[in-house]
PDB file of N, CA and C in Angstrom:
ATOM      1  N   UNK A   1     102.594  94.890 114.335  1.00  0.00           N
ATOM      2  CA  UNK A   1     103.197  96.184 114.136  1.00  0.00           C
ATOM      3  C   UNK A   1     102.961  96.633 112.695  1.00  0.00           C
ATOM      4  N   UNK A   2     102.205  97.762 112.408  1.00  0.00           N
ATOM      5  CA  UNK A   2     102.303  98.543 111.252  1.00  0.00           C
ATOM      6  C   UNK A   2     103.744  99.449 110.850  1.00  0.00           C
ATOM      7  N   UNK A   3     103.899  98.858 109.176  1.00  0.00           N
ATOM      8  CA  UNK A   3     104.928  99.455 108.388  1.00  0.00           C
ATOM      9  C   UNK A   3     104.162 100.743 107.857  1.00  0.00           C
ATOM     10  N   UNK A   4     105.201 102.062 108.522  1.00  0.00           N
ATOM     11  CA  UNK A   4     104.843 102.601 107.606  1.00  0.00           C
ATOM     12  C   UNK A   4     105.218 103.064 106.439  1.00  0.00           C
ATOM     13  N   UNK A   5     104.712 103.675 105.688  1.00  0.00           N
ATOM     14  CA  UNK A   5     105.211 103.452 104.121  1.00  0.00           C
ATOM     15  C   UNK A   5     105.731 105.332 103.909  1.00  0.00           C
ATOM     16  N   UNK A   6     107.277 105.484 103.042  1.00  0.00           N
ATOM     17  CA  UNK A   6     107.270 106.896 103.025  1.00  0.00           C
ATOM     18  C   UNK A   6     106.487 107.579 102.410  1.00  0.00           C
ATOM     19  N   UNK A   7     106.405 108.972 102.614  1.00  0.00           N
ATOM     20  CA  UNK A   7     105.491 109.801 102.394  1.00  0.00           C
ATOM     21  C   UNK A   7     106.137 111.225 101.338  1.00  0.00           C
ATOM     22  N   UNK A   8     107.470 110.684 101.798  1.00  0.00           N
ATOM     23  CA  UNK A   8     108.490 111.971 100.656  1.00  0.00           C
ATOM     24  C   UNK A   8     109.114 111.138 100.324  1.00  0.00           C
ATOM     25  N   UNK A   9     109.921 111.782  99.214  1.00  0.00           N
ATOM     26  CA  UNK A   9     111.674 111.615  98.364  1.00  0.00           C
ATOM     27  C   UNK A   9     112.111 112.732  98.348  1.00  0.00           C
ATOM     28  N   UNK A  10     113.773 112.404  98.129  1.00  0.00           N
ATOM     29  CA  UNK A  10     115.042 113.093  98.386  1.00  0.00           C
ATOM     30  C   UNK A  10     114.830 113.252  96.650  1.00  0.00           C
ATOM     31  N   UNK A  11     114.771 114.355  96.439  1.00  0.00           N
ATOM     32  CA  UNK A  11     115.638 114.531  94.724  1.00  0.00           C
ATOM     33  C   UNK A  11     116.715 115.799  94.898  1.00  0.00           C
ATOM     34  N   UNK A  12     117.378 115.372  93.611  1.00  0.00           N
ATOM     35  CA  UNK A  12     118.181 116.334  93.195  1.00  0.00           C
ATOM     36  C   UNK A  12     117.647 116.974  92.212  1.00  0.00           C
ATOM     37  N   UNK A  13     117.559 118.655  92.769  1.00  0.00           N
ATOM     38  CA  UNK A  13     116.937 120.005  91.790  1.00  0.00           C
ATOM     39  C   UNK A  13     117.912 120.659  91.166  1.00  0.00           C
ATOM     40  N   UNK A  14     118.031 120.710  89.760  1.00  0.00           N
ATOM     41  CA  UNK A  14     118.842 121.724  89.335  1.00  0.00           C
ATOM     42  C   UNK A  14     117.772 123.035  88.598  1.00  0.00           C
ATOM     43  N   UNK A  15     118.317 123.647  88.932  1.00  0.00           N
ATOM     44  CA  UNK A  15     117.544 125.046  88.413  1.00  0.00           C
ATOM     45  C   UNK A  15     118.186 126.369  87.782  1.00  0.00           C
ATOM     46  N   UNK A  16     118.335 125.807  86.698  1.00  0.00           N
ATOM     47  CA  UNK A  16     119.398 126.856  85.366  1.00  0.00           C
ATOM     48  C   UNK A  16     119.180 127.929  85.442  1.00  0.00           C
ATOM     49  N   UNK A  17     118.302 128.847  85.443  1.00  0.00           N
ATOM     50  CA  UNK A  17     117.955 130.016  85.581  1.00  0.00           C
ATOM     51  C   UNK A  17     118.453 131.129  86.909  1.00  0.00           C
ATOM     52  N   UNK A  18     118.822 130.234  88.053  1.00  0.00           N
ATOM     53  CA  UNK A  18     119.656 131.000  88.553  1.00  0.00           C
ATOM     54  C   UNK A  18     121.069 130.032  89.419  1.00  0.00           C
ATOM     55  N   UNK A  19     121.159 128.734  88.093  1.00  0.00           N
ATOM     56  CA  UNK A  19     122.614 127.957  88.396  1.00  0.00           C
ATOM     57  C   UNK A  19     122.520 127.579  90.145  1.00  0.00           C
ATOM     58  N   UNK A  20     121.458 127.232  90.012  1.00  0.00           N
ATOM     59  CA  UNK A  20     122.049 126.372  91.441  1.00  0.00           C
ATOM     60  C   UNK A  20     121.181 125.080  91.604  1.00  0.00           C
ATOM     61  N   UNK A  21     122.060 124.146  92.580  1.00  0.00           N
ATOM     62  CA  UNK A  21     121.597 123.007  92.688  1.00  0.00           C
ATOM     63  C   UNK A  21     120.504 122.583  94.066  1.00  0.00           C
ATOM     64  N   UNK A  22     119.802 121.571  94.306  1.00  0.00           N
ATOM     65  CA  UNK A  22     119.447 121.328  96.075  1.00  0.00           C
ATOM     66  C   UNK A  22     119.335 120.003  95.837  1.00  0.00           C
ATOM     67  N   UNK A  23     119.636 119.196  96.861  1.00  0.00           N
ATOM     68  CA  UNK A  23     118.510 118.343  96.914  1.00  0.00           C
ATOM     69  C   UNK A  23     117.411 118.412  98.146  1.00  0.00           C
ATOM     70  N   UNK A  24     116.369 118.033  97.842  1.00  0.00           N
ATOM     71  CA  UNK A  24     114.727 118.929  98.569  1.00  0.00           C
ATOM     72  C   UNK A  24     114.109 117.429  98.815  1.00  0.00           C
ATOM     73  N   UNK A  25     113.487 117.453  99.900  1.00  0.00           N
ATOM     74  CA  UNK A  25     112.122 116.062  99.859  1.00  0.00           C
ATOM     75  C   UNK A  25     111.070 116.769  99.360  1.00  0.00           C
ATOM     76  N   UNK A  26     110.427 115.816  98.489  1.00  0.00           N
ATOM     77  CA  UNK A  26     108.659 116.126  97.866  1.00  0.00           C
ATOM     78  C   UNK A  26     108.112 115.267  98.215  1.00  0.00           C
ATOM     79  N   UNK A  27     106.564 115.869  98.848  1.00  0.00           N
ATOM     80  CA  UNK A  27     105.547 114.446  98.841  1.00  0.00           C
ATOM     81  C   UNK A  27     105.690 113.688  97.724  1.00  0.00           C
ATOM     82  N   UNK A  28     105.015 112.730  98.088  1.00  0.00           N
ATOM     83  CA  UNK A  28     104.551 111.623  97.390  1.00  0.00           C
ATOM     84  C   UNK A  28     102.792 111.348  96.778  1.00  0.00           C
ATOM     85  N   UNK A  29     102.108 112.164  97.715  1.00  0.00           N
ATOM     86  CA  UNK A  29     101.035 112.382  97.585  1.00  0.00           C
ATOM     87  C   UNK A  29     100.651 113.320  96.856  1.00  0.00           C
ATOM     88  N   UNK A  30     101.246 114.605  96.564  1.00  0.00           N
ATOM     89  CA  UNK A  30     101.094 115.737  95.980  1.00  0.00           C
ATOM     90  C   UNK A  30     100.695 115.449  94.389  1.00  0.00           C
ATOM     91  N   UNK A  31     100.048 116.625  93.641  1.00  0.00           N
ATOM     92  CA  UNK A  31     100.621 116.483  92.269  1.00  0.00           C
ATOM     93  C   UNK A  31     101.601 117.516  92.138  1.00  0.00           C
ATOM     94  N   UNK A  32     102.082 116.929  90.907  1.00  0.00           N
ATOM     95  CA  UNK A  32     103.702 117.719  90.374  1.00  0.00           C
ATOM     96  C   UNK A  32     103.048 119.255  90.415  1.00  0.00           C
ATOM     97  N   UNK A  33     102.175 119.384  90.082  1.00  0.00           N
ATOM     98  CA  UNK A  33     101.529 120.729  89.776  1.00  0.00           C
ATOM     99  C   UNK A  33     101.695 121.812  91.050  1.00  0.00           C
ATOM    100  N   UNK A  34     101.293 120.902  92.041  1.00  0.00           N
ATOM    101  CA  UNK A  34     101.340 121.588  93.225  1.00  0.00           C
ATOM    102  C   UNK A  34     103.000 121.350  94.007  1.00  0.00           C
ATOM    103  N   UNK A  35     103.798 120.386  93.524  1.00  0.00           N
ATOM    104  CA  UNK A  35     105.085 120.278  93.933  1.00  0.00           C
ATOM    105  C   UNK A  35     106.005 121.783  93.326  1.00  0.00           C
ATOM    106  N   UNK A  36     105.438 121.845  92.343  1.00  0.00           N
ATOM    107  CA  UNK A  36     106.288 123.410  91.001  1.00  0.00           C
ATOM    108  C   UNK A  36     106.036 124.253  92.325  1.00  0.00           C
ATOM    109  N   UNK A  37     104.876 124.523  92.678  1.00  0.00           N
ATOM    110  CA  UNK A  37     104.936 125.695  93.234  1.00  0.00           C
ATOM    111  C   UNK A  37     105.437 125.750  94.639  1.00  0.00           C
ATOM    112  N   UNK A  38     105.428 124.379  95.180  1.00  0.00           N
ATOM    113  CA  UNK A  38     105.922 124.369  96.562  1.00  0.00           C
ATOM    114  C   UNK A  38     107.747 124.556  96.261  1.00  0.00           C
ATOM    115  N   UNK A  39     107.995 124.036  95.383  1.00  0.00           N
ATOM    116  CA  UNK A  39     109.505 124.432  94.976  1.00  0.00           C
ATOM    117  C   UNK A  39     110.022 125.839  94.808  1.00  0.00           C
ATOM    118  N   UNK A  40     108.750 126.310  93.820  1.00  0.00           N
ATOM    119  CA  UNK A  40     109.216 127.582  93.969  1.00  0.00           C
ATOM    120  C   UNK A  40     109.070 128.784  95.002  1.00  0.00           C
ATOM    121  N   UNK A  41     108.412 128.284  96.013  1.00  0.00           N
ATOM    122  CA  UNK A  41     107.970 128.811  97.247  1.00  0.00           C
ATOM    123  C   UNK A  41     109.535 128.826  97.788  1.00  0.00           C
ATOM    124  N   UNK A  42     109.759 127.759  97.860  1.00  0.00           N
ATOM    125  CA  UNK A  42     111.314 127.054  98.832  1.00  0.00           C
ATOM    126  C   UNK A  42     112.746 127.893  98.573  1.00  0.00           C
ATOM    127  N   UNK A  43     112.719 127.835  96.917  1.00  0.00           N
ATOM    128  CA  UNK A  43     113.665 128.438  96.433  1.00  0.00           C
ATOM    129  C   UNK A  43     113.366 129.790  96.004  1.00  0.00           C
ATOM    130  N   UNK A  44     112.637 130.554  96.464  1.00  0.00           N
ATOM    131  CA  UNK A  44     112.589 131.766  96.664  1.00  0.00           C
ATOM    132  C   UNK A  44     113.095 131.918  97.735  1.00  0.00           C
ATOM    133  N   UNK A  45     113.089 131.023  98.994  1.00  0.00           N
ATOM    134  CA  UNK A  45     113.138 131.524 100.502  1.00  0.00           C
ATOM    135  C   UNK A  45     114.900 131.425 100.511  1.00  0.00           C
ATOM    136  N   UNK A  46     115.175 130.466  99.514  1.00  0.00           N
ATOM    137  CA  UNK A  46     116.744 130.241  99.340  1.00  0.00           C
ATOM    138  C   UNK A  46     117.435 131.516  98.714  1.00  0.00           C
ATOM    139  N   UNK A  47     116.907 131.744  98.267  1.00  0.00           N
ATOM    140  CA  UNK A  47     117.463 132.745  97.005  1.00  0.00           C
ATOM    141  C   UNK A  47     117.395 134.199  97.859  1.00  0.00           C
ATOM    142  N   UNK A  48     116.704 134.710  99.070  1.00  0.00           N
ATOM    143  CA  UNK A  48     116.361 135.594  99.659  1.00  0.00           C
ATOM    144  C   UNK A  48     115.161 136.179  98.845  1.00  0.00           C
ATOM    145  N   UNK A  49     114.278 135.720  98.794  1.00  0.00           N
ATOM    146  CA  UNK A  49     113.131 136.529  97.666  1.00  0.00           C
ATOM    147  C   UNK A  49     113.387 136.841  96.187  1.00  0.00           C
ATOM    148  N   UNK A  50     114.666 136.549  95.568  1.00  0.00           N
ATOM    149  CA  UNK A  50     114.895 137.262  94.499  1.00  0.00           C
ATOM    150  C   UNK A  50     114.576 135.768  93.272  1.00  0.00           C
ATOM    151  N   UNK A  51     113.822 134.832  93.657  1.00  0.00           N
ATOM    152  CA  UNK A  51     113.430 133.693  92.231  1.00  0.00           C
ATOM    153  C   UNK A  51     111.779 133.602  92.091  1.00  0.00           C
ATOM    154  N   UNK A  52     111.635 134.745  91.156  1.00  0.00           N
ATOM    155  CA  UNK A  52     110.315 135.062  90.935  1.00  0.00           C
ATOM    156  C   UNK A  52     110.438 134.478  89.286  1.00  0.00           C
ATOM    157  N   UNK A  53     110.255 133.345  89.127  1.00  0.00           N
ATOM    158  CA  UNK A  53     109.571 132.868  87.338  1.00  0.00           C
ATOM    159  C   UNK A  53     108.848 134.095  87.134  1.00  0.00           C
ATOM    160  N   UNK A  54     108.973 134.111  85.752  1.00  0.00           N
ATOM    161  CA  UNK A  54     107.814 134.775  84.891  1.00  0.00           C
ATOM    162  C   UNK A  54     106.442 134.015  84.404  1.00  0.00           C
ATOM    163  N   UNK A  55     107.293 132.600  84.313  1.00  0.00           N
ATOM    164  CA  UNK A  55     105.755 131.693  83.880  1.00  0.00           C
ATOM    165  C   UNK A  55     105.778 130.656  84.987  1.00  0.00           C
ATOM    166  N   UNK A  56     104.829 129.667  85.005  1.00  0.00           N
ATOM    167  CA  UNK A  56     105.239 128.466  85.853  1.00  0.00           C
ATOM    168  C   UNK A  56     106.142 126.973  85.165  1.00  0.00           C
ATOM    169  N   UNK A  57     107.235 127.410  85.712  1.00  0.00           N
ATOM    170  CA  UNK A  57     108.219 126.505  85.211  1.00  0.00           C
ATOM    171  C   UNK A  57     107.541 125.236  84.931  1.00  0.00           C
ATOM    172  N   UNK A  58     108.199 124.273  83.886  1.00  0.00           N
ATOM    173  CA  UNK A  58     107.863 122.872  84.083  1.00  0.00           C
ATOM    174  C   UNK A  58     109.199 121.907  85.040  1.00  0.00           C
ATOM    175  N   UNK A  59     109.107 120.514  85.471  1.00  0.00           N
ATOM    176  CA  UNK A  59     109.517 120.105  85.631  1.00  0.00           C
ATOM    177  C   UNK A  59     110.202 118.680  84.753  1.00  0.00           C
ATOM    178  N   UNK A  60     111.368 118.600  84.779  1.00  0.00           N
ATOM    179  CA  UNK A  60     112.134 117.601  83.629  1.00  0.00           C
ATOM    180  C   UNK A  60     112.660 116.600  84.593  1.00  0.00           C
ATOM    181  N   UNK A  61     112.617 115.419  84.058  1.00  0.00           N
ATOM    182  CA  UNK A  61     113.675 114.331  84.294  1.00  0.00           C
ATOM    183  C   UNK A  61     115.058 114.522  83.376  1.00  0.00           C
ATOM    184  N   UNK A  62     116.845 114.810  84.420  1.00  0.00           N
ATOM    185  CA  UNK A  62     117.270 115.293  83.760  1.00  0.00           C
ATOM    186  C   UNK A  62     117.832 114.712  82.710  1.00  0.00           C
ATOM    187  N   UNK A  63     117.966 112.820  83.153  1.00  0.00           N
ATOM    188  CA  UNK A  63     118.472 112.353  82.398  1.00  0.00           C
ATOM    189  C   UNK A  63     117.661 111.972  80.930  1.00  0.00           C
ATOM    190  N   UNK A  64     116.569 111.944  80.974  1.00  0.00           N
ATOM    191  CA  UNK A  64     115.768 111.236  79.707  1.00  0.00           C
ATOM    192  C   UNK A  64     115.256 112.766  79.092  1.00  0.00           C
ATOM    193  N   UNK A  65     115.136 114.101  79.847  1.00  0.00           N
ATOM    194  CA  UNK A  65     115.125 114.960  79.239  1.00  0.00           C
ATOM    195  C   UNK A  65     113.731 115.229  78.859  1.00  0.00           C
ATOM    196  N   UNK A  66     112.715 114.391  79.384  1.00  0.00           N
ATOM    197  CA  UNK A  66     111.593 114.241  79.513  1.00  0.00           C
ATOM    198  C   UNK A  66     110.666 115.461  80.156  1.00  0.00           C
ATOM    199  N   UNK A  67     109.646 115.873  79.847  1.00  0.00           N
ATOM    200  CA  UNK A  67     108.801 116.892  80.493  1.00  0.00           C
ATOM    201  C   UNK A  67     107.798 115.654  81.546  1.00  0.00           C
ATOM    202  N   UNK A  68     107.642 116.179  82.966  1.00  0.00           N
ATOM    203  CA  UNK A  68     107.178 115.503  83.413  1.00  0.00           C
ATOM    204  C   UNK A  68     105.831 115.731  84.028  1.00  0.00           C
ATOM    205  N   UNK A  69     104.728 115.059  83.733  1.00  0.00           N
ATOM    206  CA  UNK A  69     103.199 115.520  83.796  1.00  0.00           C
ATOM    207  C   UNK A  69     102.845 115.622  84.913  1.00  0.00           C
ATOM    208  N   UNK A  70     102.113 117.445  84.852  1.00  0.00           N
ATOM    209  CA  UNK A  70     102.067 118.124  86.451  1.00  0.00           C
ATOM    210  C   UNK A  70     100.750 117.897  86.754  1.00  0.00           C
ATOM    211  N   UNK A  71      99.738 116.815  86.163  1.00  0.00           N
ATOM    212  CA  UNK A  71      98.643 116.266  86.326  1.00  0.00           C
ATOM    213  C   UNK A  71      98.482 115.216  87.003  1.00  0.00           C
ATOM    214  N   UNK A  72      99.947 114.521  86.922  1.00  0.00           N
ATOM    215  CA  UNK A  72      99.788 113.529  87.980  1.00  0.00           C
ATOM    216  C   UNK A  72     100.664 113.710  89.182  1.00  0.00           C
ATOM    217  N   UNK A  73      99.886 112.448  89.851  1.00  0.00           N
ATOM    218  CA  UNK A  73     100.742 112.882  91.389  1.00  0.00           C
ATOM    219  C   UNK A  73     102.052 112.097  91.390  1.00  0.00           C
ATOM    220  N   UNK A  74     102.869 112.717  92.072  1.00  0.00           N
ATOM    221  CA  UNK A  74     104.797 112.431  92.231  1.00  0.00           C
ATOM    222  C   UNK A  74     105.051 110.702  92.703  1.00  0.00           C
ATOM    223  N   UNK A  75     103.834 110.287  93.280  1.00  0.00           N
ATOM    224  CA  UNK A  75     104.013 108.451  93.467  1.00  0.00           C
ATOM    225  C   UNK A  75     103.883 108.265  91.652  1.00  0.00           C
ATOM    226  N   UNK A  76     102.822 108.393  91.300  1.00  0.00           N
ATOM    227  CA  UNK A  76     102.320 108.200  89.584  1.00  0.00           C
ATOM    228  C   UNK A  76     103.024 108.598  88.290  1.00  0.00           C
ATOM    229  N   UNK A  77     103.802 109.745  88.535  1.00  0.00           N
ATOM    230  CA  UNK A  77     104.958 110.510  87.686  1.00  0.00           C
ATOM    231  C   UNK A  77     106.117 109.881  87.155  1.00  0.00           C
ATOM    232  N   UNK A  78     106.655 108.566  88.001  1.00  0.00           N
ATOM    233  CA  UNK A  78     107.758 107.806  87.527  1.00  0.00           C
ATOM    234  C   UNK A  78     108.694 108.418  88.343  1.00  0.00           C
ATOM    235  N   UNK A  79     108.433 109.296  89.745  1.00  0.00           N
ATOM    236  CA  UNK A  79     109.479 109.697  90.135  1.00  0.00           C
ATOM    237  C   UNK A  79     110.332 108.947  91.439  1.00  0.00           C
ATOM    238  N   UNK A  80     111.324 108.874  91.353  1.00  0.00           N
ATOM    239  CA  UNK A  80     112.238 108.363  92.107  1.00  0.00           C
ATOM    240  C   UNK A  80     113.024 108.870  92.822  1.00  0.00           C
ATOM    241  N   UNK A  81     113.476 108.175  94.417  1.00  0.00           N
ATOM    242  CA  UNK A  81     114.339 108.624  95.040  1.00  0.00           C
ATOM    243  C   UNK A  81     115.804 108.758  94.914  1.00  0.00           C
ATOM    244  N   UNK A  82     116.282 109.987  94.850  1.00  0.00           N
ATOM    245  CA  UNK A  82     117.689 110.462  93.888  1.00  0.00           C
ATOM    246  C   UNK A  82     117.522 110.765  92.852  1.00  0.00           C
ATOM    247  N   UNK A  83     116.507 110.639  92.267  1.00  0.00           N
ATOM    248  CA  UNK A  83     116.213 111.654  90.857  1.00  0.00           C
ATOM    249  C   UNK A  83     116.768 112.529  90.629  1.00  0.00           C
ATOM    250  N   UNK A  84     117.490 112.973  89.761  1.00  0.00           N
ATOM    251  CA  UNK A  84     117.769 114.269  89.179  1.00  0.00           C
ATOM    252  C   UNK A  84     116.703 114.934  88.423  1.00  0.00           C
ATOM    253  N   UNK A  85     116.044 116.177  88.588  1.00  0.00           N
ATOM    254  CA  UNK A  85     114.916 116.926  87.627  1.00  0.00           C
ATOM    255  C   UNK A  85     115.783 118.406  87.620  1.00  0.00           C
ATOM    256  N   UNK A  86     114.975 118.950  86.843  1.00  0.00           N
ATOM    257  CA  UNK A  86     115.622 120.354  86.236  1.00  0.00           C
ATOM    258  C   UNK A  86     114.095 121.114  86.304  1.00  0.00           C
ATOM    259  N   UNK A  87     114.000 121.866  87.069  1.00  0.00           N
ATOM    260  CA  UNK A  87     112.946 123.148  87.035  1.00  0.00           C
ATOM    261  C   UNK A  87     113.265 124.277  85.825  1.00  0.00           C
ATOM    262  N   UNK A  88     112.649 124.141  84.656  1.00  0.00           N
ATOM    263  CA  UNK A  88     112.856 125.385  84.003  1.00  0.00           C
ATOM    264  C   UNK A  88     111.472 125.909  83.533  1.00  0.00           C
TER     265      UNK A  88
END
């Protein structure tokens, strides 16, 4: 029998700019680069259309406060399941 191995994580999103929280699954495969925008795809659909950035946000780890590199992919990033990040 083949294990299979997950393919998302559960994080917790906070997103200051319009004060609200989620927690969302992200691939694992993705890069962060392409996770920003699938987020902000999501939380536009949350928001009713009204979370249009002006730039493309970065993504933070909230506790270390860290900018987290949208060059690599979300297995490679150091990211973890239950993470807290901050989209700003």
């Amino acid at each position: 029998m083949q294990v299979r191995t997950m393919d998302k994580i559960l994080i917790k999103l906070y997103v200051p700019s319009i004060e609200e929280r989620y927690d969302i699954k992200i691939p694992l495969n993705k890069r962060v680069s392409e996770v920003i925008f699938l987020l902000i795809k999501a939380i536009d659909e949350f928001c009713g259309g009204s979370y249009k950035p002006e730039q493309i946000p970065h993504l933070y780890n909230l506790l270390t406060e860290e900018v987290i590199d949208a060059d690599l992919k979300v297995r490679d990033a150091n990211i973890k399941n239950g993470m807290q990040l901050l989209l700003i």
